[in-house]
Protein backbone atom coordinates (compact mmCIF):
# COMPACT_ATOMS: atom_id res chain seq x y z
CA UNK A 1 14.65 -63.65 -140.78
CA UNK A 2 17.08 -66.18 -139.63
CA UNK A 3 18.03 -69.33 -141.54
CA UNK A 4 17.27 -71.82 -138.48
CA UNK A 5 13.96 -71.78 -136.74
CA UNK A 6 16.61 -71.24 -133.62
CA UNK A 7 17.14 -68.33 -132.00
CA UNK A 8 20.66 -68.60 -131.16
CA UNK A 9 23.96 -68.31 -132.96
CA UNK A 10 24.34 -71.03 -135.79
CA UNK A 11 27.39 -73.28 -135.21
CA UNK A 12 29.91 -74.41 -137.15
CA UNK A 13 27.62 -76.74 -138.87
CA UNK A 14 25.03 -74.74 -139.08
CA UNK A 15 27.34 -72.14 -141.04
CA UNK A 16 28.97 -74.71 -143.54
CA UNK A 17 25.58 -76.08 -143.91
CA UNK A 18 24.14 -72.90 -145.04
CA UNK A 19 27.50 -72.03 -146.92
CA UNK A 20 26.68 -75.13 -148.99
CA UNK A 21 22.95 -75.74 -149.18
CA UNK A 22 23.02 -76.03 -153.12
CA UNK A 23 25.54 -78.39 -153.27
CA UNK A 24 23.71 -80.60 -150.06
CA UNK A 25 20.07 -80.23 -151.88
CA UNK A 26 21.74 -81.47 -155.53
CA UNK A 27 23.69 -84.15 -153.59
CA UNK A 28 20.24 -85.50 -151.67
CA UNK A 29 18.43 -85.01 -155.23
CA UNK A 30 20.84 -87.39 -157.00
CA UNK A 31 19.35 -90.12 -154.38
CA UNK A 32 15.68 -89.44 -155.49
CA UNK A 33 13.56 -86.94 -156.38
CA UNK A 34 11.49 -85.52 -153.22
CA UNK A 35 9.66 -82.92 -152.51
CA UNK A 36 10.49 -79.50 -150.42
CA UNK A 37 9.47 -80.55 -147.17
CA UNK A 38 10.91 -84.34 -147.76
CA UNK A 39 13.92 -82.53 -147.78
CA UNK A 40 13.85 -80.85 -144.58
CA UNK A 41 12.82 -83.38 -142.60
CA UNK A 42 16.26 -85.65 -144.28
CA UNK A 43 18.09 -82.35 -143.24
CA UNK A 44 16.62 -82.44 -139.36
CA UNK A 45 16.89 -86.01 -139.75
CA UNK A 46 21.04 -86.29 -140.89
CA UNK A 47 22.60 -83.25 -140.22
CA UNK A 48 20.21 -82.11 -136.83
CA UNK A 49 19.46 -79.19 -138.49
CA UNK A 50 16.09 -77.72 -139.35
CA UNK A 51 16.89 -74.96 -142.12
CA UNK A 52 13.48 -72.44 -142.88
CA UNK A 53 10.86 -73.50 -145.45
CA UNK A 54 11.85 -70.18 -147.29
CA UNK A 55 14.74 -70.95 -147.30
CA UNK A 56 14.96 -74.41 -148.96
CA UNK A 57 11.69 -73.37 -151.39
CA UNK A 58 13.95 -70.24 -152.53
CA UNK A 59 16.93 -72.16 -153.09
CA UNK A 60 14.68 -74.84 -155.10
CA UNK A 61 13.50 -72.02 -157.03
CA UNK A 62 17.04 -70.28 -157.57
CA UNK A 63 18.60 -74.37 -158.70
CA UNK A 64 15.23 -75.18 -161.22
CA UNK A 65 15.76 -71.34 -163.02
CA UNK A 66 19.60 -72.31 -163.46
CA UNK A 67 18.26 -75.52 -164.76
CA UNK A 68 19.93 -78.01 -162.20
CA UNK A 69 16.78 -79.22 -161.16
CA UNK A 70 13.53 -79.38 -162.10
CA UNK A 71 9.76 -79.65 -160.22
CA UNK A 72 7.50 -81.94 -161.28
CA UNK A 73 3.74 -81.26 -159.66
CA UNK A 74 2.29 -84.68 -158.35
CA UNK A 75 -0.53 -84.70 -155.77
CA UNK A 76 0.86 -83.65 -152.82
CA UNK A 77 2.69 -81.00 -154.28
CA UNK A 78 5.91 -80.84 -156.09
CA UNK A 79 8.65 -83.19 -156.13
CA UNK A 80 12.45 -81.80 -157.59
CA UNK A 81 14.94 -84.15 -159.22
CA UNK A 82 18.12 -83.27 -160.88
CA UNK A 83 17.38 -82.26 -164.19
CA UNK A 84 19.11 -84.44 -167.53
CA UNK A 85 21.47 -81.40 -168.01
């Protein structure tokens, strides 16, 4: 499955992006807390790049077990924020 929804070679940014998506979803986090899909569309929005759904949920899901984050259900979903550790 490939990390854009593009069918072509990633570029440069593309690459670091990837390379770095933990560090880019803790960094967007310390901002405010949004949810999954908030954070795709900032991603699409700033960087030009729209990353996979599985991709971002599974790296949510990898941060919240390591404890850097945590999900908080409200009613649209779930929203992540950085958690107090």
């Amino acid at each position: 499955m490939s990390f854009m929804k593009r069918e072509k070679e990633p570029n440069m940014q593309e690459r670091v992006f990837r390379a770095f998506l933990d560090l880019i979803i803790l960094r967007a986090l310390e901002e405010r807390p949004m949810t999954g899909y908030k954070l795709i569309r900032l991603f699409n929005k700033k960087f030009r790049i729209l990353p996979n759904s599985s991709v971002i949920y599974a790296c949510l899901e990898a941060m919240e077990k390591k404890n850097w984050i945590k999900r908080v259900p409200v009613k649209d979903g779930k929203t992540y924020s950085l958690s107090a550790r």
